[in-house]
Protein backbone atom coordinates (compact mmCIF):
# COMPACT_ATOMS: atom_id res chain seq x y z
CA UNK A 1 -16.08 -14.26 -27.18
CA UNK A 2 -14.53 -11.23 -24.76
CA UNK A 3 -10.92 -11.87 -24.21
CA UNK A 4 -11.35 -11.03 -20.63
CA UNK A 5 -13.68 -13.92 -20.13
CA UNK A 6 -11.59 -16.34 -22.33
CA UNK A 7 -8.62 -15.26 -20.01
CA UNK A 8 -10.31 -15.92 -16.80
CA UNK A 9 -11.68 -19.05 -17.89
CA UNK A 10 -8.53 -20.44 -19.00
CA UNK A 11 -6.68 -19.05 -15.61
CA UNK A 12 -9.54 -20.47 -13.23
CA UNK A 13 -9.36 -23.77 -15.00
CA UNK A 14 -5.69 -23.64 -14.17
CA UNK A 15 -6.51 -23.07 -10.53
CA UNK A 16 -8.79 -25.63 -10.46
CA UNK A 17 -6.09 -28.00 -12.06
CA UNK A 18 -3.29 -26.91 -9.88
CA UNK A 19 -5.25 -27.29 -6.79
CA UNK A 20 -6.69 -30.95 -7.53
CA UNK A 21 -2.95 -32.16 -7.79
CA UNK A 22 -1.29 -30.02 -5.34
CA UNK A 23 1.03 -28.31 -7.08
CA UNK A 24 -0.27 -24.45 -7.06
CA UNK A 25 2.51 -23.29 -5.20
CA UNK A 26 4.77 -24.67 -7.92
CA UNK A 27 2.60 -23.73 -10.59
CA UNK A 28 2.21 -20.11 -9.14
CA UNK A 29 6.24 -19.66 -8.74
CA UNK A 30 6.74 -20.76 -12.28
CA UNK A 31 3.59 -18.61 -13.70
CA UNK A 32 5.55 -15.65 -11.59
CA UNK A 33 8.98 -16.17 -13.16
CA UNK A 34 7.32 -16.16 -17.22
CA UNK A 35 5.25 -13.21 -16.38
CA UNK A 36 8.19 -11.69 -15.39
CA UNK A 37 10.59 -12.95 -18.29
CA UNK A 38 7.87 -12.14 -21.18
CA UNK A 39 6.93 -8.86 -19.91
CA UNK A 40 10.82 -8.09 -19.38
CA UNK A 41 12.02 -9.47 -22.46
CA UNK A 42 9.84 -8.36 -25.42
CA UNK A 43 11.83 -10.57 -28.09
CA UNK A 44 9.86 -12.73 -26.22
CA UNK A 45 6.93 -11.62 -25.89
CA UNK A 46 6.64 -11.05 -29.26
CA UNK A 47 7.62 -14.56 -30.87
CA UNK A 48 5.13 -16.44 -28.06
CA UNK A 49 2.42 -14.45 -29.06
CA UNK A 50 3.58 -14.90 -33.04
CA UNK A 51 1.27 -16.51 -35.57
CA UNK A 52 1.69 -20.36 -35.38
CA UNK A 53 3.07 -19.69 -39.58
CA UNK A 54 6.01 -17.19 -37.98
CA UNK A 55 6.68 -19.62 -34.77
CA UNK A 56 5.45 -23.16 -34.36
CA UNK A 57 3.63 -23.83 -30.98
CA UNK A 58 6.14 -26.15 -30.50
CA UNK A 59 8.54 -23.97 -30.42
CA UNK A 60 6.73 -21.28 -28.47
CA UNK A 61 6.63 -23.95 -25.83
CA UNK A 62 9.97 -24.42 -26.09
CA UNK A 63 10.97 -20.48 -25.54
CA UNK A 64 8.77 -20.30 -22.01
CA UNK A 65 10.79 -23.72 -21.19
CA UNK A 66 14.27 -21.87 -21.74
CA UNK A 67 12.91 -19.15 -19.88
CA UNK A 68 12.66 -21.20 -17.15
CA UNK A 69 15.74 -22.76 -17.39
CA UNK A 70 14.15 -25.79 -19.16
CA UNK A 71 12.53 -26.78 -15.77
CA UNK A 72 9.00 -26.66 -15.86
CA UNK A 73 6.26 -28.74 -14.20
CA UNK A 74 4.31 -31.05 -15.91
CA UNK A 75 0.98 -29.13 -14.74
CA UNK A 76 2.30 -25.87 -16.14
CA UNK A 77 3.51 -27.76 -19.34
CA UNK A 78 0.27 -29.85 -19.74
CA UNK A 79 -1.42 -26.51 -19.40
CA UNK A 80 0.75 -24.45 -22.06
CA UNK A 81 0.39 -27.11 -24.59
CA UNK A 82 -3.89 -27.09 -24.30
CA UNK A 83 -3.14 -23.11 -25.21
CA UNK A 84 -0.95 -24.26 -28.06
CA UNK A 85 -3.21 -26.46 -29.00
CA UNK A 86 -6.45 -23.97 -28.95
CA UNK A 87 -4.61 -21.23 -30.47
CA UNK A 88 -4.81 -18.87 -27.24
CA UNK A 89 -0.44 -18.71 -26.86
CA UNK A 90 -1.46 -14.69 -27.04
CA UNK A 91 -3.02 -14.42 -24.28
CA UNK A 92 -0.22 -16.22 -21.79
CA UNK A 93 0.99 -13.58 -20.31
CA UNK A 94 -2.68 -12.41 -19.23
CA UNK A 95 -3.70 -15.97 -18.57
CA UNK A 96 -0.55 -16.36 -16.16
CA UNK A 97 -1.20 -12.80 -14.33
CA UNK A 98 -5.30 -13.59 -13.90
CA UNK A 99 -4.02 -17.35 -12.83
CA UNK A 100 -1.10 -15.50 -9.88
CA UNK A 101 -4.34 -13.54 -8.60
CA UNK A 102 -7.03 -16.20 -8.42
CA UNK A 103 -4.30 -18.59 -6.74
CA UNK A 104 -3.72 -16.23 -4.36
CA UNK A 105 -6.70 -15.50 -3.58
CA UNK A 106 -8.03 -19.39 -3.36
CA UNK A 107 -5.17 -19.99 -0.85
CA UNK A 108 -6.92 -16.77 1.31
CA UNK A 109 -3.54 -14.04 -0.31
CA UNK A 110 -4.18 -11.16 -1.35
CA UNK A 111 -1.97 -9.36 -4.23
CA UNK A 112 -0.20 -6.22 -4.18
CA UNK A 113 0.95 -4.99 -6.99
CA UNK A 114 3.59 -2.44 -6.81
CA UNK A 115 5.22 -0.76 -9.66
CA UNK A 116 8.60 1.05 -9.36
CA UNK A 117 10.97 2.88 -11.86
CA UNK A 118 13.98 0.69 -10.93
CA UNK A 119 14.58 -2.39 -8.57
CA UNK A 120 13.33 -1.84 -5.14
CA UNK A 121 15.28 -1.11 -2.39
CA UNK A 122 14.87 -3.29 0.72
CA UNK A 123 13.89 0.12 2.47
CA UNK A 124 10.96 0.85 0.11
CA UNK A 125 9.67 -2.64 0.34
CA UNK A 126 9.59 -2.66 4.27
CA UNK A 127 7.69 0.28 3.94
CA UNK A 128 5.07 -1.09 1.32
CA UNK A 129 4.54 -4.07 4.06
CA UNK A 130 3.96 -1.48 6.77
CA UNK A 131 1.47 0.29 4.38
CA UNK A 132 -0.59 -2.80 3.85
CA UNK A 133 0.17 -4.33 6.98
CA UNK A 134 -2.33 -1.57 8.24
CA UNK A 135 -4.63 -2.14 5.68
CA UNK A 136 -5.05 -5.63 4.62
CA UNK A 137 -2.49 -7.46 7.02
CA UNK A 138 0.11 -10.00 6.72
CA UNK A 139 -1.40 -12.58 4.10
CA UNK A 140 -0.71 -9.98 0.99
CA UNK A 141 1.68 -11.36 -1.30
CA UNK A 142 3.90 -8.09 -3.36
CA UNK A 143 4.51 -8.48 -7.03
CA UNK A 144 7.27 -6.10 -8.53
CA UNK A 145 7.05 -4.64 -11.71
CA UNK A 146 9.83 -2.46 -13.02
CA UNK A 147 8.11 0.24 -15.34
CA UNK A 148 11.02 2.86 -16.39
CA UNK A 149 8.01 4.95 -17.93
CA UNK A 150 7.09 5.88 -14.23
CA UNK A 151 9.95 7.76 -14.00
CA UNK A 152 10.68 8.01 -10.05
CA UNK A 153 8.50 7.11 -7.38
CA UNK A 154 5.96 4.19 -7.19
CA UNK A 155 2.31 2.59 -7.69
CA UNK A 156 0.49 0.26 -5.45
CA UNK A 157 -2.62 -1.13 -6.31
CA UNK A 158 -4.97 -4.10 -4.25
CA UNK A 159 -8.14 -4.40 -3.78
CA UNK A 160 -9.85 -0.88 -4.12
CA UNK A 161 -6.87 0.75 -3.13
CA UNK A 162 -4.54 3.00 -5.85
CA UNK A 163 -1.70 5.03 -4.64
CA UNK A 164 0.59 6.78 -7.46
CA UNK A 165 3.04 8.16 -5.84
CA UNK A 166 5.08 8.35 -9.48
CA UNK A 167 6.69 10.84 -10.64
CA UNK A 168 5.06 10.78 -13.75
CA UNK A 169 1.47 11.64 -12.43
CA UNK A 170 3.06 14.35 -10.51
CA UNK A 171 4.75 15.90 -14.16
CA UNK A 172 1.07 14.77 -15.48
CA UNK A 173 -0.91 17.34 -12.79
CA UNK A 174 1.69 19.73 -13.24
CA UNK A 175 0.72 19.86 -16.97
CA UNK A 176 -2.74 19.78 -16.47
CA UNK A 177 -2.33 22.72 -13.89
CA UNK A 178 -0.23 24.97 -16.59
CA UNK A 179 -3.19 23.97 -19.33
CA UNK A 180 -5.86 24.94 -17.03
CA UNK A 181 -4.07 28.74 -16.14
CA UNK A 182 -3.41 29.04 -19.76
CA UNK A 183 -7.07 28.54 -20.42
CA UNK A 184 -7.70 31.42 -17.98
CA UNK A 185 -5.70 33.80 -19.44
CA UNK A 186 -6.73 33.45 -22.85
């Protein structure tokens, strides 16, 4: 089966969980916070998604726990060991990121996703708010991700809407601008 169905599945089924007991917000936080800690730590990230022979589920379990601080709720827990348990710990992180979305969306949020080079200032972040104040309103909910590789600048992304305003595309159409004169003059 396509992962991207077997991820959505599993994350709407979490939704679906999460909102029959009342707990999404909870859920949500804590789905935030290991998104955050796998993608940030890849020690991590790389013994969670581990064959069950190199880490038991168990233990894989156990690491998102820790990163948590060993407080987890018992939806979230109920919810890792079913992945344990049908072999699809790889695909957490995704699960978690496709679950953050739909919850947002099913409580009427939208998601912003803004990539930076370093931490954001306060500054920046007021002005991402105005930005999508304008287009989308107040119910958008902004979801930091620190991506050295961008070099300077940032990247928002919602709905239909990509700005790269990264330093890295601007090096990227300088290049292509220097490959396309060179192709000229030969």
């Amino acid at each position: 089966m396509n992962q991207s169905i077997v991820i959505t599945r599993y994350a709407l089924a979490l939704v679906k969980y999460v909102t029959e007991t009342g707990d999404g917000a909870v859920v949500c936080s804590e789905a935030e916070a290991l998104v955050k800690a796998i993608h940030s730590v890849p020690d991590l990230s790389r013994m969670v998604t581990a064959s069950d022979d190199v880490v038991s589920p168990f233990d894989k379990k156990k690491l998102l726990q820790g990163a948590l601080g060993n407080k987890m709720s018992s939806e979230l827990s109920r919810f890792l060991t079913l992945l344990n348990r049908n072999g699809r710990m790889d695909l957490v992180e995704d699960i978690l990121r496709d679950f953050i979305g739909l919850y947002y969306k099913s409580v009427g949020k939208r998601v912003v996703q803004l990539v930076v080079a370093v931490e954001p200032t306060e500054r920046l972040l007021q002005r991402v708010r105005a930005l999508i104040k304008d287009k989308i309103g107040d119910d958008a909910v902004i979801n930091v991700t620190v991506d050295p590789d961008i070099i300077g600048g940032f990247v928002l992304d919602f709905d239909d809407y990509l700005l790269d305003a990264s330093a890295r595309r601007a090096l990227d159409r300088i290049k292509e601008q220097f490959i396309e004169q060179n192709r000229r003059i030969i």
